[in-house]
PDB file of N, CA and C in Angstrom:
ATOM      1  N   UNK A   1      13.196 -48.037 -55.699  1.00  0.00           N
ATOM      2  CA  UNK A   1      13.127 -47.150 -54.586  1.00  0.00           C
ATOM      3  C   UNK A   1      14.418 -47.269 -53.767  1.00  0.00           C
ATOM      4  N   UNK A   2      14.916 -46.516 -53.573  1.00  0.00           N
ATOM      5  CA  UNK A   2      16.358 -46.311 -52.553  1.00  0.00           C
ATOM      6  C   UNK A   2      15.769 -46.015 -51.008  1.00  0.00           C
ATOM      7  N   UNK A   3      16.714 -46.849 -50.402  1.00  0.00           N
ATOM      8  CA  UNK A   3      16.652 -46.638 -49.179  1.00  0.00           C
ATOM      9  C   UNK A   3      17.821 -45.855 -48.171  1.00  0.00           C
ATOM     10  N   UNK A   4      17.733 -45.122 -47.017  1.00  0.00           N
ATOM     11  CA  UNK A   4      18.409 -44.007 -46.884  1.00  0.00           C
ATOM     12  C   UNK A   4      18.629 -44.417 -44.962  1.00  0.00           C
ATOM     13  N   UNK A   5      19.800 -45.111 -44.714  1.00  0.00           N
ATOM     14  CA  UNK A   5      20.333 -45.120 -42.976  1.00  0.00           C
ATOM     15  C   UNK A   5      21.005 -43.729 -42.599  1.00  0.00           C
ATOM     16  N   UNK A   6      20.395 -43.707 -41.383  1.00  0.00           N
ATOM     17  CA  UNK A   6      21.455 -42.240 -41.083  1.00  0.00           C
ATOM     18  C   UNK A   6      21.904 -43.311 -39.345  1.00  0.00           C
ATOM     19  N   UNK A   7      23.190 -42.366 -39.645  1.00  0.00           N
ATOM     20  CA  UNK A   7      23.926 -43.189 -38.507  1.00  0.00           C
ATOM     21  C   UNK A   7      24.265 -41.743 -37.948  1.00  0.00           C
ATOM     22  N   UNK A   8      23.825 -41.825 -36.378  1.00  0.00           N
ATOM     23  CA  UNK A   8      24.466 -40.911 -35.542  1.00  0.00           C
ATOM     24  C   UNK A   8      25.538 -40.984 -34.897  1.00  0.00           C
ATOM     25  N   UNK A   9      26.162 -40.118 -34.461  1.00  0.00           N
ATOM     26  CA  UNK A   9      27.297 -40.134 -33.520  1.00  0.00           C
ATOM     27  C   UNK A   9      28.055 -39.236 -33.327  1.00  0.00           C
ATOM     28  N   UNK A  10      28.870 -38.995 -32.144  1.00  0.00           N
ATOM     29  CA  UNK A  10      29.468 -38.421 -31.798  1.00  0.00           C
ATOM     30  C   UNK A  10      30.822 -38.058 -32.232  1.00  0.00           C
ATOM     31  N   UNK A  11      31.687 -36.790 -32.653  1.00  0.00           N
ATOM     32  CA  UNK A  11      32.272 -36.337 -32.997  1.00  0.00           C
ATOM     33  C   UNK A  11      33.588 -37.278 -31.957  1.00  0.00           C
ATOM     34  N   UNK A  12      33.318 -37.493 -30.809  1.00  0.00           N
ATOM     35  CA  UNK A  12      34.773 -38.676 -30.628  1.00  0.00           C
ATOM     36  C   UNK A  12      33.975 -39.650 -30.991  1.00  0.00           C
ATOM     37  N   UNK A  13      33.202 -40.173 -31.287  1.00  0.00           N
ATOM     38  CA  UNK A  13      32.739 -41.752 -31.550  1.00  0.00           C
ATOM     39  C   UNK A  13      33.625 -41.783 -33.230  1.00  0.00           C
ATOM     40  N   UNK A  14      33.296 -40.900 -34.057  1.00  0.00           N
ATOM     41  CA  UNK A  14      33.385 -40.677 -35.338  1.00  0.00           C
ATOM     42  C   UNK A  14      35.296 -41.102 -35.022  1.00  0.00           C
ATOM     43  N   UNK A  15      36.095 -40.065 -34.546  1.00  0.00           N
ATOM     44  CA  UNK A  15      37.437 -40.315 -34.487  1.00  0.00           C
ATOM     45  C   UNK A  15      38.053 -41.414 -33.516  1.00  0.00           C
ATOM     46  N   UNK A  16      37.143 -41.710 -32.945  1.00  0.00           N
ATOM     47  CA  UNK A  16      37.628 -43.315 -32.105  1.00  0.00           C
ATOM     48  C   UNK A  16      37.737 -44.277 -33.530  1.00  0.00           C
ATOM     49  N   UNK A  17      36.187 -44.411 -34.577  1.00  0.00           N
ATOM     50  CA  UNK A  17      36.210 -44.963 -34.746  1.00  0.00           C
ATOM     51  C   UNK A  17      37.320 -45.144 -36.727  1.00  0.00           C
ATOM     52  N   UNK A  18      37.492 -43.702 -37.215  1.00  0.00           N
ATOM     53  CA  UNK A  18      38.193 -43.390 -38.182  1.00  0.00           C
ATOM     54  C   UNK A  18      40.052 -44.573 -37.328  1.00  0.00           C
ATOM     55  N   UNK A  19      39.888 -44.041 -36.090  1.00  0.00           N
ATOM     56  CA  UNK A  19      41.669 -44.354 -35.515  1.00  0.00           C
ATOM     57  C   UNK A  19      41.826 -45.599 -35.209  1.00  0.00           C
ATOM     58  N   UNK A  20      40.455 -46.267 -34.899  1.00  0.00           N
ATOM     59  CA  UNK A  20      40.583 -48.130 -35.381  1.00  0.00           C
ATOM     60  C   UNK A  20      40.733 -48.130 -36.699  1.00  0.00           C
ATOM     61  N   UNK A  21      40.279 -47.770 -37.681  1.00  0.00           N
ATOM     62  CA  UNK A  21      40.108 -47.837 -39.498  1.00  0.00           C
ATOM     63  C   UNK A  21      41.587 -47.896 -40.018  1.00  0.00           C
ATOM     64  N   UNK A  22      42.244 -46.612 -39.602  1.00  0.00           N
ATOM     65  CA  UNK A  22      43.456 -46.265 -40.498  1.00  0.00           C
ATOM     66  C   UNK A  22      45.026 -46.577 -38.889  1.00  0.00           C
ATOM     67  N   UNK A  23      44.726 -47.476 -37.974  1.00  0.00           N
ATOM     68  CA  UNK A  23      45.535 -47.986 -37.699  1.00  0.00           C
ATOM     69  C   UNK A  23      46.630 -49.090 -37.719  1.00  0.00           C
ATOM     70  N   UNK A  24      45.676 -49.514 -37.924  1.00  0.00           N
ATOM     71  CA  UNK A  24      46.633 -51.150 -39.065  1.00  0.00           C
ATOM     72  C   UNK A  24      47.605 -50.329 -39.953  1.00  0.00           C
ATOM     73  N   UNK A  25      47.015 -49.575 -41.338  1.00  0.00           N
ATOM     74  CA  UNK A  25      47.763 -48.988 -41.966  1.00  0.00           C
ATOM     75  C   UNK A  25      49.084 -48.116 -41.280  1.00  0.00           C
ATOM     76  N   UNK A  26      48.778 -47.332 -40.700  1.00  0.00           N
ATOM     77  CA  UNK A  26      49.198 -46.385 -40.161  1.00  0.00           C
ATOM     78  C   UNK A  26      50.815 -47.256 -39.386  1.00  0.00           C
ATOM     79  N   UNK A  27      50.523 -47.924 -38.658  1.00  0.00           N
ATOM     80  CA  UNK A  27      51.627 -49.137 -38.289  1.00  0.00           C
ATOM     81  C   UNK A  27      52.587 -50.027 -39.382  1.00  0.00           C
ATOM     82  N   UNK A  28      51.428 -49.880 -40.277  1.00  0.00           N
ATOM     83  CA  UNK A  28      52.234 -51.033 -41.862  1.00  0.00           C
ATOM     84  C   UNK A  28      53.341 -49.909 -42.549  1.00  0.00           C
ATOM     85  N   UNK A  29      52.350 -48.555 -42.202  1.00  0.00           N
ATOM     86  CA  UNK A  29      53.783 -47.675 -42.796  1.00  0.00           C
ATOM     87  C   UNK A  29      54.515 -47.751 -41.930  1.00  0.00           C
ATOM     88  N   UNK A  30      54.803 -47.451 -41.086  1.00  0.00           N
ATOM     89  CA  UNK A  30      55.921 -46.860 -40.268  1.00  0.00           C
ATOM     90  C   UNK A  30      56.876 -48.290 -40.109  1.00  0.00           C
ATOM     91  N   UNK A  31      56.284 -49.281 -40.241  1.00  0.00           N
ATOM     92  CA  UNK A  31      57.374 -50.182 -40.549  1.00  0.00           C
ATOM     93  C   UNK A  31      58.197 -50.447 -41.807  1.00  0.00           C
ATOM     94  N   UNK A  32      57.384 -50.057 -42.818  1.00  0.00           N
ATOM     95  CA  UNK A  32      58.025 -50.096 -44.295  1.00  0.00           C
ATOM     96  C   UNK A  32      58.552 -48.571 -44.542  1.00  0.00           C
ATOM     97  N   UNK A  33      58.732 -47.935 -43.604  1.00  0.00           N
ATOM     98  CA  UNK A  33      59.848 -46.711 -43.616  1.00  0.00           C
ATOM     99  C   UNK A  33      61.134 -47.420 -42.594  1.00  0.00           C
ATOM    100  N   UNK A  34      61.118 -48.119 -41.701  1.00  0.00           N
ATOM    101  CA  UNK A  34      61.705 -48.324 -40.732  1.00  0.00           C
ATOM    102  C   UNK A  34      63.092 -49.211 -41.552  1.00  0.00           C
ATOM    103  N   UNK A  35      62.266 -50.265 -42.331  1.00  0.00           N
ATOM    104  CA  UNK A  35      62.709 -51.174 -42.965  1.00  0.00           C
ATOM    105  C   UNK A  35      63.597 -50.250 -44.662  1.00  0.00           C
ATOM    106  N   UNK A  36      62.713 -49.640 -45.497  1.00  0.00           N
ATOM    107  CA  UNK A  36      63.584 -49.332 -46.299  1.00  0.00           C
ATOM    108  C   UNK A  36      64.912 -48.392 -45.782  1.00  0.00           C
ATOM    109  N   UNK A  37      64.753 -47.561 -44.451  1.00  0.00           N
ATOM    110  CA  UNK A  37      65.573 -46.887 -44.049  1.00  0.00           C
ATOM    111  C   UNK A  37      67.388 -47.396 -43.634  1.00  0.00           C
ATOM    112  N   UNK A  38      66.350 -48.649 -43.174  1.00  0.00           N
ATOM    113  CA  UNK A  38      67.671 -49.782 -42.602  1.00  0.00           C
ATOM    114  C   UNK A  38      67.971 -50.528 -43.894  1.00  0.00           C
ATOM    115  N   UNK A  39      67.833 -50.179 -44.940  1.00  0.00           N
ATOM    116  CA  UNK A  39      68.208 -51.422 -45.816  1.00  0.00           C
ATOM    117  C   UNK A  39      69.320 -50.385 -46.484  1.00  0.00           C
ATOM    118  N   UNK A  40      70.517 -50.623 -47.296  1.00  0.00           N
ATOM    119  CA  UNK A  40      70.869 -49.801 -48.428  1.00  0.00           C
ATOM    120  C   UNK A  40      70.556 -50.207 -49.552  1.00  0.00           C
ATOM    121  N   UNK A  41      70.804 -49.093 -50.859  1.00  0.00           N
ATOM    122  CA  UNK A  41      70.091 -48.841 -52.101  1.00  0.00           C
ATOM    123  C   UNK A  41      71.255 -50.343 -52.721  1.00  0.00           C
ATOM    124  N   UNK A  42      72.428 -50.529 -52.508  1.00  0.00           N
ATOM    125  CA  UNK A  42      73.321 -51.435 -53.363  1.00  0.00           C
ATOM    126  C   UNK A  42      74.350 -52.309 -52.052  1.00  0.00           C
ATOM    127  N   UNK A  43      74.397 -53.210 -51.624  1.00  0.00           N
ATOM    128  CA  UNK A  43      75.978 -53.655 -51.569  1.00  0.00           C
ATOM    129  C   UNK A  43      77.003 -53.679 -52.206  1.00  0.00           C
ATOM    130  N   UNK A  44      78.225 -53.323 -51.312  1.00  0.00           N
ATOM    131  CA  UNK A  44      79.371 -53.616 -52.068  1.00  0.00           C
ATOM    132  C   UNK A  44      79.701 -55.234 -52.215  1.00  0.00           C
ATOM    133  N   UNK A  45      80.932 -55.911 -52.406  1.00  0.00           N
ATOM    134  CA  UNK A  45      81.377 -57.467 -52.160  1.00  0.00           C
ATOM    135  C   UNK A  45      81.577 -57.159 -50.804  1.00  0.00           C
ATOM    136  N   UNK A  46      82.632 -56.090 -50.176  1.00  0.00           N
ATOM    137  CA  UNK A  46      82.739 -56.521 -48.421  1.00  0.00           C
ATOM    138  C   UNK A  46      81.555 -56.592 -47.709  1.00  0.00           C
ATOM    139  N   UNK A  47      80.562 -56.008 -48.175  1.00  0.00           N
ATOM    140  CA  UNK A  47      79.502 -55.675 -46.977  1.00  0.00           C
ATOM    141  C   UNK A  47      78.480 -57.125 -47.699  1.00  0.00           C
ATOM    142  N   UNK A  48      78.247 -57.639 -48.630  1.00  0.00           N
ATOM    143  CA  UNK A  48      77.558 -58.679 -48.779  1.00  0.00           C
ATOM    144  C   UNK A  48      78.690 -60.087 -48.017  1.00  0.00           C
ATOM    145  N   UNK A  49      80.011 -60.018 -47.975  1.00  0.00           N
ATOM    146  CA  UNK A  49      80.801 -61.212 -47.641  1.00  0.00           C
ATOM    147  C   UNK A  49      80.350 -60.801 -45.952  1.00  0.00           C
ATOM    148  N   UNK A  50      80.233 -59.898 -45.274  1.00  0.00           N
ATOM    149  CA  UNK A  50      79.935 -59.548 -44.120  1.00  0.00           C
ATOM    150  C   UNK A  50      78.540 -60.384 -43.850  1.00  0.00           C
ATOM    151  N   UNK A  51      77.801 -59.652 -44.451  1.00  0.00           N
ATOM    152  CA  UNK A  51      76.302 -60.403 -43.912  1.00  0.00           C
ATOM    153  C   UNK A  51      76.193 -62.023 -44.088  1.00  0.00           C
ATOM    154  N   UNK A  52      76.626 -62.167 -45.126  1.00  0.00           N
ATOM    155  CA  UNK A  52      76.225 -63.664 -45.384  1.00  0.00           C
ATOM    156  C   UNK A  52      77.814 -65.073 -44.500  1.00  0.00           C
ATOM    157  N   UNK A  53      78.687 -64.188 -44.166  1.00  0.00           N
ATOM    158  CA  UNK A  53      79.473 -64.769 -43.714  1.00  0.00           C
ATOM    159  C   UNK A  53      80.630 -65.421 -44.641  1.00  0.00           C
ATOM    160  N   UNK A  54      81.380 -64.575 -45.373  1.00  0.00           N
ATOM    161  CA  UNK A  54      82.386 -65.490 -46.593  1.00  0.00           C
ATOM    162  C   UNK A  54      83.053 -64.888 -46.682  1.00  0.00           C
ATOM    163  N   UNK A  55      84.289 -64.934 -47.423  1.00  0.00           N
ATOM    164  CA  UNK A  55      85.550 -63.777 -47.449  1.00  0.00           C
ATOM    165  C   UNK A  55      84.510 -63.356 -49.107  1.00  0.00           C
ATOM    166  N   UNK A  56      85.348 -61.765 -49.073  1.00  0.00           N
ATOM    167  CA  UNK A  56      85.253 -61.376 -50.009  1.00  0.00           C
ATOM    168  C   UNK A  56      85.378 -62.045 -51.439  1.00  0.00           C
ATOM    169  N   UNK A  57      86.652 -62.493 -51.513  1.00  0.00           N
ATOM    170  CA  UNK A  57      87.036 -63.415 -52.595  1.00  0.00           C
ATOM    171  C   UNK A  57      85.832 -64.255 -52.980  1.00  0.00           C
ATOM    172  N   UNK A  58      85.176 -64.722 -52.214  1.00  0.00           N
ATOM    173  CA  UNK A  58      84.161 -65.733 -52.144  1.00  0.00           C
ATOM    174  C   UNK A  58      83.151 -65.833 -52.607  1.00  0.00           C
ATOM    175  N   UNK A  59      83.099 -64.330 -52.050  1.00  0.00           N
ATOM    176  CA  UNK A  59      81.656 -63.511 -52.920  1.00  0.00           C
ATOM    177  C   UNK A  59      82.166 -63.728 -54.807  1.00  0.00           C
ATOM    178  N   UNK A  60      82.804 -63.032 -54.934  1.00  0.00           N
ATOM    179  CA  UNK A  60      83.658 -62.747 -55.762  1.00  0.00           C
ATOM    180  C   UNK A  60      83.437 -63.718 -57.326  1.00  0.00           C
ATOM    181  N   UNK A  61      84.207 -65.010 -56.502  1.00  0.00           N
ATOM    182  CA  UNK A  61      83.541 -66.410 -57.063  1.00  0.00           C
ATOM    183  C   UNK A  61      81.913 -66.597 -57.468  1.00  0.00           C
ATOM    184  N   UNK A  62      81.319 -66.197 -56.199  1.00  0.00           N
ATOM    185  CA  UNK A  62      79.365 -66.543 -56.633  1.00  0.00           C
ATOM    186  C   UNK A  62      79.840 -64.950 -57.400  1.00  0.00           C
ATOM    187  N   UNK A  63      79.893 -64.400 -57.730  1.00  0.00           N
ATOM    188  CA  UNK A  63      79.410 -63.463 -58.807  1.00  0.00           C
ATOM    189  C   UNK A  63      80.045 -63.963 -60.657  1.00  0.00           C
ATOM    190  N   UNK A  64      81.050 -63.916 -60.386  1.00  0.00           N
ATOM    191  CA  UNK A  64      81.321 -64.828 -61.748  1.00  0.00           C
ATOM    192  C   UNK A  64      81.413 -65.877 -62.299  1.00  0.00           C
ATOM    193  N   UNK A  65      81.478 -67.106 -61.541  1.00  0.00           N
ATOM    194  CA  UNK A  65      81.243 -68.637 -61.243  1.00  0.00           C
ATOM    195  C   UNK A  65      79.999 -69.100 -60.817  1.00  0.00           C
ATOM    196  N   UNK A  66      79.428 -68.721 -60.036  1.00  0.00           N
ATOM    197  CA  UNK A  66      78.132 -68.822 -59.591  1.00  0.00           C
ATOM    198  C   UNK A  66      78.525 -69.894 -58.361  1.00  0.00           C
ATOM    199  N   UNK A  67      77.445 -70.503 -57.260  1.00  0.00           N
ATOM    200  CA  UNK A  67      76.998 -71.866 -56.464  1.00  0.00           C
ATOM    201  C   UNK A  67      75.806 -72.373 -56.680  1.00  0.00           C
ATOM    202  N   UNK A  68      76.553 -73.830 -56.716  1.00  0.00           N
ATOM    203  CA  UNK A  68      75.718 -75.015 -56.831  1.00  0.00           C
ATOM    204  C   UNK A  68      74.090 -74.906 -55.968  1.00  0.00           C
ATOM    205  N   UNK A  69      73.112 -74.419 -56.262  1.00  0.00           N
ATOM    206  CA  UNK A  69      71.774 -74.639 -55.555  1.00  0.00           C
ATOM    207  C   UNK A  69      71.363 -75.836 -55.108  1.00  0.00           C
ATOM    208  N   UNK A  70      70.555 -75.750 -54.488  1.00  0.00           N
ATOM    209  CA  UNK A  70      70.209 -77.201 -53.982  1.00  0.00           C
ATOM    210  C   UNK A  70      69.378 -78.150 -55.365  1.00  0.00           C
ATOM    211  N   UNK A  71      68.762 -77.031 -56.534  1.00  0.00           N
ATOM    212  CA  UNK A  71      68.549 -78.114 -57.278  1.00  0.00           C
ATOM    213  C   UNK A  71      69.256 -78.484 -58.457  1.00  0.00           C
ATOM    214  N   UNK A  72      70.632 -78.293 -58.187  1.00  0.00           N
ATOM    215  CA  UNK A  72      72.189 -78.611 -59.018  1.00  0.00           C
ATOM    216  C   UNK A  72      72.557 -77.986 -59.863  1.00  0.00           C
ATOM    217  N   UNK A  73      71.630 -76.555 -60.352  1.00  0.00           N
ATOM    218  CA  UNK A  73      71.998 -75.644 -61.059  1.00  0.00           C
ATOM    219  C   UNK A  73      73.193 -74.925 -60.391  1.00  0.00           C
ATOM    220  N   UNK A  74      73.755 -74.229 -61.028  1.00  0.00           N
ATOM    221  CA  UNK A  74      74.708 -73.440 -60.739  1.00  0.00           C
ATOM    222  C   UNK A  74      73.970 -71.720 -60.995  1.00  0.00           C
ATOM    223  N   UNK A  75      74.297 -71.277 -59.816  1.00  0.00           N
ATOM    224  CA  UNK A  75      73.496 -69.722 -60.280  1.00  0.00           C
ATOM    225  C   UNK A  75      74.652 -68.644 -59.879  1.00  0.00           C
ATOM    226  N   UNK A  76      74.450 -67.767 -60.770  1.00  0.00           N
ATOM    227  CA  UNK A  76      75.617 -66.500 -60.309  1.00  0.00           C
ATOM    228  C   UNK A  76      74.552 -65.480 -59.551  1.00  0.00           C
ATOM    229  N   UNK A  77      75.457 -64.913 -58.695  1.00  0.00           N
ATOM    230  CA  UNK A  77      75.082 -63.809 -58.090  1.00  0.00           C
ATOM    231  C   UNK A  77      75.156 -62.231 -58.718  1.00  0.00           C
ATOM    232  N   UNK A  78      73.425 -61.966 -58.712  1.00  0.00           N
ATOM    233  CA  UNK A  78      73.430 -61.004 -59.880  1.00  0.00           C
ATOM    234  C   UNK A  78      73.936 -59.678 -58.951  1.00  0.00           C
ATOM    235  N   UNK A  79      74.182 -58.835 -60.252  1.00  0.00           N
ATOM    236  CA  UNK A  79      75.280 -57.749 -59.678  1.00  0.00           C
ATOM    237  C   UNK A  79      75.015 -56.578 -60.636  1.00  0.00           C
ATOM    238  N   UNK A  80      75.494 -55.286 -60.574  1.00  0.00           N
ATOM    239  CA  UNK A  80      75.802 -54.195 -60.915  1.00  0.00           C
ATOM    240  C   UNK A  80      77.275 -54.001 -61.039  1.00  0.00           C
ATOM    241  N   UNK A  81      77.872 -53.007 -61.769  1.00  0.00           N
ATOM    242  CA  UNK A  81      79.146 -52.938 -62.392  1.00  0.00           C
ATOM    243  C   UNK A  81      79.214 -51.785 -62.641  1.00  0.00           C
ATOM    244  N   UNK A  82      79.075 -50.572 -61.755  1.00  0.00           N
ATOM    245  CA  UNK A  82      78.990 -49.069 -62.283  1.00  0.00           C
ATOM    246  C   UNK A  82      80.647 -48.615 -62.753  1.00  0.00           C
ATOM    247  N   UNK A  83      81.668 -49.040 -62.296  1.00  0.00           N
ATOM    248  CA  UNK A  83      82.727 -49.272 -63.074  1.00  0.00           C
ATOM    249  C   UNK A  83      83.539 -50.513 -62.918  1.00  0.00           C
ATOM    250  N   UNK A  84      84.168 -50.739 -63.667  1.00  0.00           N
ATOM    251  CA  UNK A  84      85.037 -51.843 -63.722  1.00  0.00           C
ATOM    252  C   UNK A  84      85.753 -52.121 -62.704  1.00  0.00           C
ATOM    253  N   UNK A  85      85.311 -53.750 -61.979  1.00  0.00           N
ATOM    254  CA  UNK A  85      85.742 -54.462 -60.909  1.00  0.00           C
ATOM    255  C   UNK A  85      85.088 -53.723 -59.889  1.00  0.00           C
ATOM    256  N   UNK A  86      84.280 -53.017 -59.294  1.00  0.00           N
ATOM    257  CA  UNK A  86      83.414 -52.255 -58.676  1.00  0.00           C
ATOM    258  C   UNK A  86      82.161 -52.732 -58.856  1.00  0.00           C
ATOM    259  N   UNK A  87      81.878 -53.795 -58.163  1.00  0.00           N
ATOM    260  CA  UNK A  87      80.455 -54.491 -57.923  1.00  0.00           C
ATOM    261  C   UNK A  87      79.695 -53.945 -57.290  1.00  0.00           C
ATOM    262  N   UNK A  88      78.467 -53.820 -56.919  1.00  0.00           N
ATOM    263  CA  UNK A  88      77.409 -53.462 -56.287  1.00  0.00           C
ATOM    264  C   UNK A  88      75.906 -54.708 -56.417  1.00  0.00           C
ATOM    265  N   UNK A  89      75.720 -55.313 -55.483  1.00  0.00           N
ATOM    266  CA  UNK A  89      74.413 -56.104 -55.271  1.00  0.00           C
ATOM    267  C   UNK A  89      73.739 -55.817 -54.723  1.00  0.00           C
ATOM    268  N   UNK A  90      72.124 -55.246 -55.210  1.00  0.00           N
ATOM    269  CA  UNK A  90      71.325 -54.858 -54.829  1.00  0.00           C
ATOM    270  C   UNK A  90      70.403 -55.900 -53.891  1.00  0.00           C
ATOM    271  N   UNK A  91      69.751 -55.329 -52.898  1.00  0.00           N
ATOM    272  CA  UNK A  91      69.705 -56.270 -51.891  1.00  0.00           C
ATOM    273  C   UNK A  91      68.308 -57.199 -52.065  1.00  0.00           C
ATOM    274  N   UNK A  92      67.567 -56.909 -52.884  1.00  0.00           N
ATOM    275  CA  UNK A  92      66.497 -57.831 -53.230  1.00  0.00           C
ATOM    276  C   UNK A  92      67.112 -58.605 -53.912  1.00  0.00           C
ATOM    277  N   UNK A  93      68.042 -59.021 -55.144  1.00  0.00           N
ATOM    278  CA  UNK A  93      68.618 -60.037 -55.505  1.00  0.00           C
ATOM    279  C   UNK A  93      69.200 -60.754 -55.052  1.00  0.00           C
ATOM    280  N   UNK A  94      70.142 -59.954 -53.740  1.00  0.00           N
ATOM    281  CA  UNK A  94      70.933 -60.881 -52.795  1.00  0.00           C
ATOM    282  C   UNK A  94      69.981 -62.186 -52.314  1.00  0.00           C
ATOM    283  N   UNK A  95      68.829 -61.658 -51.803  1.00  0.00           N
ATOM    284  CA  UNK A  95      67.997 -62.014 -50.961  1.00  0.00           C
ATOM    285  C   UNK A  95      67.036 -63.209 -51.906  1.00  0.00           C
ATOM    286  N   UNK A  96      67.138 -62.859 -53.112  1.00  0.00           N
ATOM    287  CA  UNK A  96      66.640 -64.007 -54.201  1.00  0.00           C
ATOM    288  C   UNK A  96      67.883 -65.146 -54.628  1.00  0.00           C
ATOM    289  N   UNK A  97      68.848 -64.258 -54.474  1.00  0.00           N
ATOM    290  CA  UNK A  97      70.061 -65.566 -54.744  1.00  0.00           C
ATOM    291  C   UNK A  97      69.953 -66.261 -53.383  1.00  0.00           C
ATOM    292  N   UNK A  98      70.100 -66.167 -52.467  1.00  0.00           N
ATOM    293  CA  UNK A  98      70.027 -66.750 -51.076  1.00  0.00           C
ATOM    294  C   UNK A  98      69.051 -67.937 -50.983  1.00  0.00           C
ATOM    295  N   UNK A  99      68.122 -67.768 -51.187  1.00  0.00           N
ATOM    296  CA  UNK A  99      66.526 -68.303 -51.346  1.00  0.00           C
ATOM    297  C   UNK A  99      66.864 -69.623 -51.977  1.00  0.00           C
ATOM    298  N   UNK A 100      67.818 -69.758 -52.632  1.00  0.00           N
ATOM    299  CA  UNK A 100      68.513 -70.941 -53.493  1.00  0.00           C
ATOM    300  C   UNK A 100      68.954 -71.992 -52.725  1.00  0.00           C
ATOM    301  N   UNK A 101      69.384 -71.583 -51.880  1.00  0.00           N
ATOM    302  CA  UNK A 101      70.697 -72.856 -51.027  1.00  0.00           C
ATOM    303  C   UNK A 101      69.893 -72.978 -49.720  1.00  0.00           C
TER     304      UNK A 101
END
């Protein structure tokens, strides 16, 4: 046998209570637009030696040499190469090479 609740309410009770439901969300987007907006699709070497604080050259080095991590591996900084000597580091890897030291 099934049993059957009826819930009453009011047409603002109903949208008071839908605009508690889908507000959390509603906030989680507008920050993960806020955030991919501010991020770019690739770094170049100047604009990664910028953020992280290093000369270019430097960068340069962690991309083909790699740095020592804290657990004594040596890791290179992964990269893109859309033409020759024209790097590009995409910024979730940056952000995974970082995570290292």
């Amino acid at each position: 046998m099934q049993s059957v609740t009826t819930f009453q309410a009011t047409p603002d009770d109903l949208e008071a209570m839908l605009h508690r439901a889908i507000m959390p969300l509603t906030d989680r987007i507008r920050e993960l637009e806020l955030m991919a907006g501010s991020r770019k699709h690739a770094y170049t070497v100047a604009e990664v030696a910028q953020q992280i604080g290093y000369k270019s050259a430097t960068v340069l080095t962690f991309i083909h040499q790699g740095r020592k991590a804290r657990n004594g591996k040596t890791i290179k900084l992964p990269h893109k190469e859309p033409t020759a000597g024209d790097y590009r580091i995409l910024p979730a890897d940056l952000d995974t090479w970082l995570s290292h030291f």
